[in-house]
C-alpha atoms as a PDB file:
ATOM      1  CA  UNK A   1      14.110  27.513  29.539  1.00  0.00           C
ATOM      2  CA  UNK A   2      12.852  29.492  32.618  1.00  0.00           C
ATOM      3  CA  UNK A   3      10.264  32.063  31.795  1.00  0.00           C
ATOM      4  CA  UNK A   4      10.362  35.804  33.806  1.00  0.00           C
ATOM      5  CA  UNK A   5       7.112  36.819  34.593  1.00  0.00           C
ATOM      6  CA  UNK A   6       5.866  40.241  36.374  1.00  0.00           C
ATOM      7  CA  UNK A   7       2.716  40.225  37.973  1.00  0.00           C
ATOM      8  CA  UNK A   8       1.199  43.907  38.595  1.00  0.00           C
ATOM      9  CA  UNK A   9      -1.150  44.402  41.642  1.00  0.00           C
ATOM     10  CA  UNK A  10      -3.149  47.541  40.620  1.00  0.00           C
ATOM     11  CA  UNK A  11      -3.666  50.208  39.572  1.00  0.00           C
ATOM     12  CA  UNK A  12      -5.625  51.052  42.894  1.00  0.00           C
ATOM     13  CA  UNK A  13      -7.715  54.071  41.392  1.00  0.00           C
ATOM     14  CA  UNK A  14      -9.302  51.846  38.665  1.00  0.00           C
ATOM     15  CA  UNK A  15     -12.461  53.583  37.093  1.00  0.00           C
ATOM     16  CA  UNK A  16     -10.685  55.684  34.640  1.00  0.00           C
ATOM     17  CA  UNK A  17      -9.510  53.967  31.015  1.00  0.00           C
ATOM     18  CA  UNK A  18      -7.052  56.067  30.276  1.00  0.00           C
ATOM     19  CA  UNK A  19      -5.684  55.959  33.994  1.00  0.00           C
ATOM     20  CA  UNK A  20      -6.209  52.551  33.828  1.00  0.00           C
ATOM     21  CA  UNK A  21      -3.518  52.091  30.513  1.00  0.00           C
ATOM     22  CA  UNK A  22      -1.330  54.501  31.859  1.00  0.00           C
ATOM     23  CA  UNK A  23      -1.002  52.469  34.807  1.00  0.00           C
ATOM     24  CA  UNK A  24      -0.358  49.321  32.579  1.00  0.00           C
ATOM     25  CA  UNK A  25       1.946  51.211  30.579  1.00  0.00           C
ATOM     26  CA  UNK A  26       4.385  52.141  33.664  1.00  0.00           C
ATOM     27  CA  UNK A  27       3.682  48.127  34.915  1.00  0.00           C
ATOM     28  CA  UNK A  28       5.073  47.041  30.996  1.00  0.00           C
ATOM     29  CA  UNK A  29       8.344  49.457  31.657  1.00  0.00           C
ATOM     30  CA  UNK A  30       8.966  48.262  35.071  1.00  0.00           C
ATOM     31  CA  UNK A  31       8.377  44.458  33.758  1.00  0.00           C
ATOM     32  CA  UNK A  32      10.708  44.854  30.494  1.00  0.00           C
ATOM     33  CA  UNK A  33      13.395  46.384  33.371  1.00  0.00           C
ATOM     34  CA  UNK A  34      13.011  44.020  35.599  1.00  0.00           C
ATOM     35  CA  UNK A  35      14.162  41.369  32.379  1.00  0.00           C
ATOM     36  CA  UNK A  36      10.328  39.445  32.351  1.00  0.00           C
ATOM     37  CA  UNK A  37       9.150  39.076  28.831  1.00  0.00           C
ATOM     38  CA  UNK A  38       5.085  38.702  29.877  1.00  0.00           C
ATOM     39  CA  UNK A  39       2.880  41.028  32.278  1.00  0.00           C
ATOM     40  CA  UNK A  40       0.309  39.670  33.626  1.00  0.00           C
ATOM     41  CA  UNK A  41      -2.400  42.176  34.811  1.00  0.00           C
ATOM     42  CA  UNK A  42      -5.976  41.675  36.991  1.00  0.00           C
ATOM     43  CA  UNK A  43      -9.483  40.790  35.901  1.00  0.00           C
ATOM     44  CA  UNK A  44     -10.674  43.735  33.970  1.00  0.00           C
ATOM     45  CA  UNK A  45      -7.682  45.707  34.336  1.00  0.00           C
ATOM     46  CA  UNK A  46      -8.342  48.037  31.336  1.00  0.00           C
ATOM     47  CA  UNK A  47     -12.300  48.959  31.839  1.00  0.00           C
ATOM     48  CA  UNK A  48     -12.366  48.341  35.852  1.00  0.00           C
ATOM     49  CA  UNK A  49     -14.226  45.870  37.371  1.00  0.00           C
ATOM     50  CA  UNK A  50     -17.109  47.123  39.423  1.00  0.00           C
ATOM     51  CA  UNK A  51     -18.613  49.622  37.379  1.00  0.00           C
ATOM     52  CA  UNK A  52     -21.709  49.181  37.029  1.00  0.00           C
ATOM     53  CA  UNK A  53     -23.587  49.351  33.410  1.00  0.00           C
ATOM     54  CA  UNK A  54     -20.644  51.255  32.780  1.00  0.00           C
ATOM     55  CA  UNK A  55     -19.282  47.878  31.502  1.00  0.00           C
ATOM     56  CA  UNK A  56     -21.853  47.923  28.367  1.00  0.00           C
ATOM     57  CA  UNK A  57     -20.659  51.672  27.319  1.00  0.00           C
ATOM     58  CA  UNK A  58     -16.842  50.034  27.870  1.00  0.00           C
ATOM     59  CA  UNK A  59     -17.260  46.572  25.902  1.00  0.00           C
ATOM     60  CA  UNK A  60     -15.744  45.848  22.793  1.00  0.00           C
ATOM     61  CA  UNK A  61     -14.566  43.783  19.935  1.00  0.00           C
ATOM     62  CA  UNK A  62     -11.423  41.256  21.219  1.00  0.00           C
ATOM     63  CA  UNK A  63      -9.591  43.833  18.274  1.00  0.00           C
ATOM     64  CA  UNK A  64     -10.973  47.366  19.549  1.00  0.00           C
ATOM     65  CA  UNK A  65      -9.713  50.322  20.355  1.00  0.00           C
ATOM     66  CA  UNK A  66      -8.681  49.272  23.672  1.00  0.00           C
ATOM     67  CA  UNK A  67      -6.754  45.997  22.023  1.00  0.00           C
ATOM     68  CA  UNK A  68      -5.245  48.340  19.540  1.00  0.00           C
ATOM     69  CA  UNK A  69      -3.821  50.710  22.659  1.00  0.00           C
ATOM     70  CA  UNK A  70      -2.601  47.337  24.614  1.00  0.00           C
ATOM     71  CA  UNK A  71      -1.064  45.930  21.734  1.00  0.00           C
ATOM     72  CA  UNK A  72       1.168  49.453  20.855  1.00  0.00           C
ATOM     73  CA  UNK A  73       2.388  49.420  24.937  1.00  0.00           C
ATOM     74  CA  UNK A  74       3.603  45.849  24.319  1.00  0.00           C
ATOM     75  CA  UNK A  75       5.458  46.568  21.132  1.00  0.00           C
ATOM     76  CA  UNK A  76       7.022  49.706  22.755  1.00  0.00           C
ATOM     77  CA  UNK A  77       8.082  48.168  25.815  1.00  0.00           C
ATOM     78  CA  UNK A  78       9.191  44.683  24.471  1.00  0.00           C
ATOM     79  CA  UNK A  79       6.897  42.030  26.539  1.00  0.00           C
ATOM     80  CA  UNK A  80       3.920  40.570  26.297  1.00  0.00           C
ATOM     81  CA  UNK A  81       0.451  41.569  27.849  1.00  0.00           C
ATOM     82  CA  UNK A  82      -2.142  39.626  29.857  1.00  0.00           C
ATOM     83  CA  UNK A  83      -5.202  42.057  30.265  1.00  0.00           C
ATOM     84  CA  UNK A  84      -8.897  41.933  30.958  1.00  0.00           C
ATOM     85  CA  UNK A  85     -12.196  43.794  29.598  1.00  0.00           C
ATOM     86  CA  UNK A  86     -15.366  43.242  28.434  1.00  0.00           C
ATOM     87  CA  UNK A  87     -16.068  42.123  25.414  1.00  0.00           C
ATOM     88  CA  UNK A  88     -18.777  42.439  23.208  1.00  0.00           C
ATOM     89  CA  UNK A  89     -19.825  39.825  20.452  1.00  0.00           C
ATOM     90  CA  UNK A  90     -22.932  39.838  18.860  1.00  0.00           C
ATOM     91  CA  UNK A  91     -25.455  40.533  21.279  1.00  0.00           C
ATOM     92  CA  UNK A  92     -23.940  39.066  24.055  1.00  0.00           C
ATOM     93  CA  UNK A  93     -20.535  40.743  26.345  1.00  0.00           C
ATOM     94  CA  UNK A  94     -18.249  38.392  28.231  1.00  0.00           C
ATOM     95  CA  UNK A  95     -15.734  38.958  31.229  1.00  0.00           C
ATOM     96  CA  UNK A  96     -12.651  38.559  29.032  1.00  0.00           C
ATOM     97  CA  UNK A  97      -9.101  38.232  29.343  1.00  0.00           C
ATOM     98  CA  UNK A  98      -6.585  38.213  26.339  1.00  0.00           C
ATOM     99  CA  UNK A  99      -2.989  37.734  25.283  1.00  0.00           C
ATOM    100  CA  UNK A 100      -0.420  39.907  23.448  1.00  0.00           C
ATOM    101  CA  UNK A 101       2.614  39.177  22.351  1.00  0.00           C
ATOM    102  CA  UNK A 102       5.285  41.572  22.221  1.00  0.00           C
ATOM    103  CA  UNK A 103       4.836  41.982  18.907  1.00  0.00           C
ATOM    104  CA  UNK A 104       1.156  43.338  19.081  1.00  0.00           C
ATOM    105  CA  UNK A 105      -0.286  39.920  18.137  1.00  0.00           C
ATOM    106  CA  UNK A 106      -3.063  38.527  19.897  1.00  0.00           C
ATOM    107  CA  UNK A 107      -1.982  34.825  21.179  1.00  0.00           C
ATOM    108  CA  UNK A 108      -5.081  33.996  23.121  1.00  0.00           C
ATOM    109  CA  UNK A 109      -8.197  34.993  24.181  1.00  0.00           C
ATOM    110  CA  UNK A 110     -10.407  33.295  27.334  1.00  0.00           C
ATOM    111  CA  UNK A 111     -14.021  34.531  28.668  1.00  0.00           C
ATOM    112  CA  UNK A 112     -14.771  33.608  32.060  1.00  0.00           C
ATOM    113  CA  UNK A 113     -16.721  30.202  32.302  1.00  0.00           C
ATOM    114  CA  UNK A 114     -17.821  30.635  36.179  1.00  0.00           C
ATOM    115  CA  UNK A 115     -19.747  34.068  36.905  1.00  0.00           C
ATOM    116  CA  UNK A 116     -19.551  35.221  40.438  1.00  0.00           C
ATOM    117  CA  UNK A 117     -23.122  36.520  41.918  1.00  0.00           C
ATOM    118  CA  UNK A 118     -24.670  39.126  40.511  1.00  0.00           C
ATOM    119  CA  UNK A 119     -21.802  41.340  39.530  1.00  0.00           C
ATOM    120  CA  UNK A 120     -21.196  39.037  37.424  1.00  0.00           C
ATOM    121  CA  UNK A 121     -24.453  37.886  35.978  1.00  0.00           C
ATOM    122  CA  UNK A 122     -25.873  41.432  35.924  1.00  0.00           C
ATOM    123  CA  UNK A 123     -23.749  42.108  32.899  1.00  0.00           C
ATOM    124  CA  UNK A 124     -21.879  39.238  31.439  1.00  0.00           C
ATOM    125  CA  UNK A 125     -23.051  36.128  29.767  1.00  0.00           C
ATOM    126  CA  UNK A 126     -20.638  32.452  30.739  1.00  0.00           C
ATOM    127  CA  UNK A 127     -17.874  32.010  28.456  1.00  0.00           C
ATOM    128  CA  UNK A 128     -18.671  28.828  26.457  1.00  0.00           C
ATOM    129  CA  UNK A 129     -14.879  27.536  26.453  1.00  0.00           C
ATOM    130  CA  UNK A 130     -13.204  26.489  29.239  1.00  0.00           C
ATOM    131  CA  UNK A 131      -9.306  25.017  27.972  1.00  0.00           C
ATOM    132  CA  UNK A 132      -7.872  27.997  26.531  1.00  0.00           C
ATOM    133  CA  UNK A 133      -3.730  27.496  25.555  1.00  0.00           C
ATOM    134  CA  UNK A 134      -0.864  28.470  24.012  1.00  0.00           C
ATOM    135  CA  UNK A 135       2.644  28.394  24.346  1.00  0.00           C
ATOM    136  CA  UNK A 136       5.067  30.829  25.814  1.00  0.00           C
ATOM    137  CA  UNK A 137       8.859  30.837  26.924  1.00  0.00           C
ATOM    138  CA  UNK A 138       8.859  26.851  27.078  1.00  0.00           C
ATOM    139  CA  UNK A 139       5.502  26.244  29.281  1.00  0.00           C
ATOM    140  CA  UNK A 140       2.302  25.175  28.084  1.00  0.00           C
ATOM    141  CA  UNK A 141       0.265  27.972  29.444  1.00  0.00           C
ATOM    142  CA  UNK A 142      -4.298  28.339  30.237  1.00  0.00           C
ATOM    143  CA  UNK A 143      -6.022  30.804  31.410  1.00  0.00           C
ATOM    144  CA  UNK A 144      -8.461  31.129  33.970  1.00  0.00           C
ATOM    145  CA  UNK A 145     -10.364  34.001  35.612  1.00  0.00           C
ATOM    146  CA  UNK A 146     -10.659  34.736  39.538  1.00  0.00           C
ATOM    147  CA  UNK A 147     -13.798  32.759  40.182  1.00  0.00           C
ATOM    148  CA  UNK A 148     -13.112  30.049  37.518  1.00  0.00           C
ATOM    149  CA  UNK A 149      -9.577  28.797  39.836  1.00  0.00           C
ATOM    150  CA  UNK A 150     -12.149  28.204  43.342  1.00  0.00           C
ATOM    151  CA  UNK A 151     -13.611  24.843  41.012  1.00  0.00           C
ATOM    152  CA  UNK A 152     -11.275  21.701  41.361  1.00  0.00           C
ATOM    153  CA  UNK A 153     -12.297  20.407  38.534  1.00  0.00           C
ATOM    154  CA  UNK A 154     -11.169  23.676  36.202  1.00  0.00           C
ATOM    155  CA  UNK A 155      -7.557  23.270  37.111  1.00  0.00           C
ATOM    156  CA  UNK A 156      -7.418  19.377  36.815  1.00  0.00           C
ATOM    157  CA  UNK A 157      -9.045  19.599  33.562  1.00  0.00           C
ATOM    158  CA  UNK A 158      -6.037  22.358  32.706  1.00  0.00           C
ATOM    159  CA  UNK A 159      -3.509  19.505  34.156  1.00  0.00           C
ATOM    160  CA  UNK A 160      -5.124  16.894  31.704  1.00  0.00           C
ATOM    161  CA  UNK A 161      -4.920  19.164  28.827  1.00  0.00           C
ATOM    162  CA  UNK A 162      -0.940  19.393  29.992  1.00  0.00           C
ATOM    163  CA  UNK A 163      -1.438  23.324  31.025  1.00  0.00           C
ATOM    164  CA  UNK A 164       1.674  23.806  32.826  1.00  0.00           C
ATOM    165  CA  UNK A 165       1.179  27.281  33.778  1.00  0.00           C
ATOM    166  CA  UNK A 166      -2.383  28.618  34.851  1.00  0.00           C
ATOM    167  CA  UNK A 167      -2.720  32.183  34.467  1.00  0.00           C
ATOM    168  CA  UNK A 168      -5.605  34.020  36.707  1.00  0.00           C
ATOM    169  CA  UNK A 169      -6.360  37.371  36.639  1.00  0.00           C
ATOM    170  CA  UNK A 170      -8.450  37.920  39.369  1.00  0.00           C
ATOM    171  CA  UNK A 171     -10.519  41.028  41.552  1.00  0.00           C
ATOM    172  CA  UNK A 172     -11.014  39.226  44.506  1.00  0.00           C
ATOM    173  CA  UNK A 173     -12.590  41.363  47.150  1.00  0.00           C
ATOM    174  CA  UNK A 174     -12.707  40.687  51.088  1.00  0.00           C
ATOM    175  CA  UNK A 175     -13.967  38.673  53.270  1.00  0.00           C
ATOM    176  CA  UNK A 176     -12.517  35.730  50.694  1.00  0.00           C
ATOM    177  CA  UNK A 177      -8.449  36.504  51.504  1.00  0.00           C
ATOM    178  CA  UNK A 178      -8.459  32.780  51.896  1.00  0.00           C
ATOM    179  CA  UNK A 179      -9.161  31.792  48.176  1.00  0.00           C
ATOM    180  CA  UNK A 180      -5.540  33.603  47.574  1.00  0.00           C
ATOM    181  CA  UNK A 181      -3.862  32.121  50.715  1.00  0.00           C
ATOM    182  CA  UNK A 182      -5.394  28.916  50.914  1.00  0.00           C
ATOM    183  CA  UNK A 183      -6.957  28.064  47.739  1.00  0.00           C
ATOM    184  CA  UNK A 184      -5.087  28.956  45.387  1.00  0.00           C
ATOM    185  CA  UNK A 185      -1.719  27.372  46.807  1.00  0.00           C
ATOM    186  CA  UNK A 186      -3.573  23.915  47.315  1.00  0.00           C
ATOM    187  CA  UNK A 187      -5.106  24.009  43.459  1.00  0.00           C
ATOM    188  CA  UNK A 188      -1.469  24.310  42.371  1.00  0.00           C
ATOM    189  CA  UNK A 189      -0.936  21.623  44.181  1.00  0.00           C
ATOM    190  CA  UNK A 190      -3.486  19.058  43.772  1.00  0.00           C
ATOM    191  CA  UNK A 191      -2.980  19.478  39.419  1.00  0.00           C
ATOM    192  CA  UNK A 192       0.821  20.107  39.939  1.00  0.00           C
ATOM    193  CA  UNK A 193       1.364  23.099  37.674  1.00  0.00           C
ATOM    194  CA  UNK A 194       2.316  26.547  38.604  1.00  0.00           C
ATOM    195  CA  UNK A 195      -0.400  29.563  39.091  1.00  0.00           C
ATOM    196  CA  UNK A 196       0.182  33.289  38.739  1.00  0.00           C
ATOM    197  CA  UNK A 197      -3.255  35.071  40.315  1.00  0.00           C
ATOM    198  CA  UNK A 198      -3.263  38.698  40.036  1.00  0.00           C
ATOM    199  CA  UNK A 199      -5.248  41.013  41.933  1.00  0.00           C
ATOM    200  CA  UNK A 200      -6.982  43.833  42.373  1.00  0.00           C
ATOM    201  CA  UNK A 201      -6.249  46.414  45.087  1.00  0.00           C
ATOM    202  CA  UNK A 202      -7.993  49.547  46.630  1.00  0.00           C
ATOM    203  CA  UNK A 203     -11.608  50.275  46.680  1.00  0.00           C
ATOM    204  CA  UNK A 204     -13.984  50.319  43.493  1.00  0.00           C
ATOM    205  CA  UNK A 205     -17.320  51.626  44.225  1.00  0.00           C
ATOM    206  CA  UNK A 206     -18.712  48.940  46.511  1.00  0.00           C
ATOM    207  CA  UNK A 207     -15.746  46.626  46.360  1.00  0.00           C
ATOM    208  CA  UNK A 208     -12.410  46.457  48.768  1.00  0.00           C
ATOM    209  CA  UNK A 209     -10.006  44.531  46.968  1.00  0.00           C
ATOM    210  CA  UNK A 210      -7.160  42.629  49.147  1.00  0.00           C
ATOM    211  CA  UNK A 211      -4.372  42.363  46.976  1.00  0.00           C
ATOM    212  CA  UNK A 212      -2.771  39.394  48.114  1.00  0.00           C
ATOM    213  CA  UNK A 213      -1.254  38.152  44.280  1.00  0.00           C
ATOM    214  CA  UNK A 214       0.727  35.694  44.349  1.00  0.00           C
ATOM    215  CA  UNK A 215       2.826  33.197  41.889  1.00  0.00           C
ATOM    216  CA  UNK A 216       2.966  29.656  43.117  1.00  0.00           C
ATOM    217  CA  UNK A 217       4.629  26.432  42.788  1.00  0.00           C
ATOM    218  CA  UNK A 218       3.677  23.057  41.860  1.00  0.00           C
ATOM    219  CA  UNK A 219       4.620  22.273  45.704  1.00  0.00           C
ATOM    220  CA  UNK A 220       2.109  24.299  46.709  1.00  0.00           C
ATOM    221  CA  UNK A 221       4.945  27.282  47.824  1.00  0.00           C
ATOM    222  CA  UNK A 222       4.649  30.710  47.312  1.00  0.00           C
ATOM    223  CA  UNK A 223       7.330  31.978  44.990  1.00  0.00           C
ATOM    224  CA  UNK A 224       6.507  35.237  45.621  1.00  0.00           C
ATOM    225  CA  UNK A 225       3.356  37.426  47.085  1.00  0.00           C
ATOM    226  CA  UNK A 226       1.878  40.753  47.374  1.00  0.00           C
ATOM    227  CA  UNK A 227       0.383  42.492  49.990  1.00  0.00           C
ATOM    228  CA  UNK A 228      -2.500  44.787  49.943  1.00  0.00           C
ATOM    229  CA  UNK A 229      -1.308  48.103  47.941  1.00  0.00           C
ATOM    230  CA  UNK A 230       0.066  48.360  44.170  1.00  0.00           C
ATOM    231  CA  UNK A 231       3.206  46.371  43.538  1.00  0.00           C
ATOM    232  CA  UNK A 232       4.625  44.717  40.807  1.00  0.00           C
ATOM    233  CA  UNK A 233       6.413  41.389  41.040  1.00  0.00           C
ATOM    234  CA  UNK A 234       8.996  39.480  38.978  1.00  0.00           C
ATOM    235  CA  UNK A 235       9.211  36.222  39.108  1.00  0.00           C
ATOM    236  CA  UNK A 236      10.869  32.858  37.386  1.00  0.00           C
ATOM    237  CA  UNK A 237       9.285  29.744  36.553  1.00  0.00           C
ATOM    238  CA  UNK A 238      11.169  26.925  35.761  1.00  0.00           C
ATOM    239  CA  UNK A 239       9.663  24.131  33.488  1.00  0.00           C
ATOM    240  CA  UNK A 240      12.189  21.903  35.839  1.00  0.00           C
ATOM    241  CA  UNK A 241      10.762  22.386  38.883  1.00  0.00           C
ATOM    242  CA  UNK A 242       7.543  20.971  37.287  1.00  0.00           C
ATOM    243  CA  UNK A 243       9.472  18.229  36.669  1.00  0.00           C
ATOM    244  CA  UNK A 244      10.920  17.570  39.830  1.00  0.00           C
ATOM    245  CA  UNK A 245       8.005  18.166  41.894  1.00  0.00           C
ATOM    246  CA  UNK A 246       5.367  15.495  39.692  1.00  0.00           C
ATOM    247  CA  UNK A 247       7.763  12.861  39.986  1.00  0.00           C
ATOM    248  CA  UNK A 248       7.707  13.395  44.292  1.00  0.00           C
ATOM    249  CA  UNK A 249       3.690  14.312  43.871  1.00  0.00           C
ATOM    250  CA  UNK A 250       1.747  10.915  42.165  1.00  0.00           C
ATOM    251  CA  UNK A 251      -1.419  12.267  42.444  1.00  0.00           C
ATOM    252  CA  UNK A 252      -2.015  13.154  39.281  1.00  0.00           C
ATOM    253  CA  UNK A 253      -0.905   9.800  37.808  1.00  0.00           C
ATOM    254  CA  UNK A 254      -2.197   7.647  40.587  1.00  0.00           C
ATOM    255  CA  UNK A 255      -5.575   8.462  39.748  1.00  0.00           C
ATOM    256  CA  UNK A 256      -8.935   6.162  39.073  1.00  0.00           C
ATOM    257  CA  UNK A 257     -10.768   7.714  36.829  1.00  0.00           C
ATOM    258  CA  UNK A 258     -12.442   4.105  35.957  1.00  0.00           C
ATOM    259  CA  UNK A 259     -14.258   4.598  39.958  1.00  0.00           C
ATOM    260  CA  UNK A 260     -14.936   8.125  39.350  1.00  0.00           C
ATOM    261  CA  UNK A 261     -16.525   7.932  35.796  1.00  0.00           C
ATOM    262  CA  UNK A 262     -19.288   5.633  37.462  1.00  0.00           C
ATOM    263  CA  UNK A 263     -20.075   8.624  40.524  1.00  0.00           C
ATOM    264  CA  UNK A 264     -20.055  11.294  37.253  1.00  0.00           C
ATOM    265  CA  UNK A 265     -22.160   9.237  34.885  1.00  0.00           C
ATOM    266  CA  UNK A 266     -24.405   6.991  37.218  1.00  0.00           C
ATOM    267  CA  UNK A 267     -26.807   5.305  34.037  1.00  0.00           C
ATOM    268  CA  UNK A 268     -23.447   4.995  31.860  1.00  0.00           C
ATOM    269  CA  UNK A 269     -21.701   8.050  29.640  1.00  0.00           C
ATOM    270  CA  UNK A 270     -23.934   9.135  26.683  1.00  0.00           C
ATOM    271  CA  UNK A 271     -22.140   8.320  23.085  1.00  0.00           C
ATOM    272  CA  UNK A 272     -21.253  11.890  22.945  1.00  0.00           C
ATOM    273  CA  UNK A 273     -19.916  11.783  26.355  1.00  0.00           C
ATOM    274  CA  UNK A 274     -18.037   8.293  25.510  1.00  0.00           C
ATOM    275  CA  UNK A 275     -16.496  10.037  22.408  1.00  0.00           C
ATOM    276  CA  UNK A 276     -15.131  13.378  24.823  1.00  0.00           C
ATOM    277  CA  UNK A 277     -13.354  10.748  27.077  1.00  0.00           C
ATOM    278  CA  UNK A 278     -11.739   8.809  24.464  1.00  0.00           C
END
C-alpha cells in the first residue's frame, strides 16, 4: 500500500493563531485534492515558533481548544493532521507535535527530546520520550522534531524500533540550510527509512526560516523538495521501496553492536541497562 503524503511549507506570516489555522485549513483542502490522506505541517505550526513568552499565554492541554479546532479541519477535509504547539502539563510546557486522524482522533503525540539553544530552553522543558509510533497507510511511522533528526543515534534508535517513516516537523532557520540538504538525506540513509521534514518559511521576529522541506528516500534521494517560499507538496511513499533499498543497503544488519556496547558502557551495562538491551 503506498501512502500520499502533503507536506506544507508555511504559512510565512506565522504569529497570528487564527492566521495560522486558516493557513492549515487551505494546506488540508489542497492535500485532500491533491488525493494524500495525511498533512504534515512545521514545528509549532499552530502557535508560531519564535514568539517569545508568548508561548506560555499560547500553551495548552494535548486536547485544548487549539486540538479541538485541528481536529474539526481534519474531519471536514478528510485527512489526517500532523501539527505542532506548546503544550502545557502540570507545571511544565513542552515543544509538541501531535497526530489526527481524519476522524478527529488523536493517534499520537511526541514532545521534543533535544532543545535547541536558548529558544528552546527559555520556554520548554525536554520531552521525556523519545520512540513515539503508530501506524498509518501500511508504514510504521515516529516522530521527531527539527533538532531531534541532527543526532544519529535518534533515527537509528527509530530504525531499531522498525519506524519506517520518520516524520519531522521542523523551523530550521539559516545559516544551517545544510541540516536539510545534507543531513537530513544522509540520516535517511544511514537507518534506511524514509523522512518527511517540514519547514518553516519567512521571517518570525528574529528568525529567517529557509524552507528547504523535503521528503526523502531510504537511498538517500530526494523525492521531492521545497524551496524557500510557501508550497505544499504531495508525495508517495512506497513501503516497497523500503524493501528494495535495505536489501542493496546492509548497514543496518551488518552491524556490531557486541564492539560498540563495550565504547557505550566501558565498566559493563548496569542491570537496568542489561534488561533495556535484552
Amino acid at each position: 500500500m503506498t501512502a500520499t503524503v502533503s507536506l506544507f511549507q508555511g504559512p510565512e506570516l506565522s504569529g497570528d493563531v487564527e492566521a495560522n489555522l486558516a493557513a492549515l485549513d487551505a494546506a488540508a483542502a489542497g492535500a485532500a485534492a491533491a488525493g494524500a490522506s495525511i498533512l504534515v505541517t512545521p514545528e509549532m505550526s499552530v502557535s508560531g515558533y519564535d514568539i517569545g513568552d508568548l508561548v506560555l499565554e499560547r500553551a495548552e492541554p494535548f486536547d485544548g481548544p487549539n486540538f479541538q479546532r485541528v481536529a474539526a479541519i481534519a474531519r471536514t477535509r478528510s485527512v489526517a493532521i500532523v501539527y505542532g504547539y506548546p503544550e502545557r502539563s502540570g507545571d511544565s510546557v513542552f515543544n509538541s507535535v501531535q497526530v489526527v486522524d481524519a476522524s478527529g482522533r488523536s493517534l499520537a503525540r511526541y514532545r521534543k527530546t533535544h532543545l535547541f539553544g536558548e529558544l528552546d530552553r527559555t520556554h520548554f522543558a525536554p520531552g521525556p520520550e523519545l520512540l513515539v509510533q503508530f501506524d498509518f497507510d501500511g508504514l510504521r511511522c515516529g516522530l521527531l522534531t527539527c533538532y531531534d533528526v541532527e543526532f544519529p543515534e535518534t533515527v537509528r534508535a527509530h530504525a531499531d524500533a522498525g519506524t519506517q517513516w520518520l516524520i519531522v516537523p521542523t523551523g530550521l532557520m539559516t545559516p544551517f540550510e545544510i541540516i536539510a540538504t545534507h543531513v537530513v538525506p544522509t540520516r535517511a540513509y544511514e537507518s534506511q527509512l524514509f523522512i518527511t521534514y517540514v519547514n518553516r518559511c519567512g521571517t518570525e521576529a528574529s528568525l529567517t526560516y529557509c524552507g528547504l522541506s523535503c521528503a526523502v528516500a531510504p537511498g538517500g534521494n530526494d523525492i521531492a523538495r521545497a524551496g524557500a517560499h510557501e508550497q505544499l507538496l504531495t508525495v508517495q511513499l512506497d513501503p516497497a521501496e523500503l524493501t528494495r533499498s535495505r536489501a542493496v543497503n546492509t548497514h543496518l544488519t551488518d552491524r556490531r553492536p557486541d564492539l560498540y556496547r563495550t565504547v557505550l558502557y566501558p565498566t559493563g551495562p548496569s542491570r537496568a541497562e542489561q534488561e533495556t538491551d535484552r
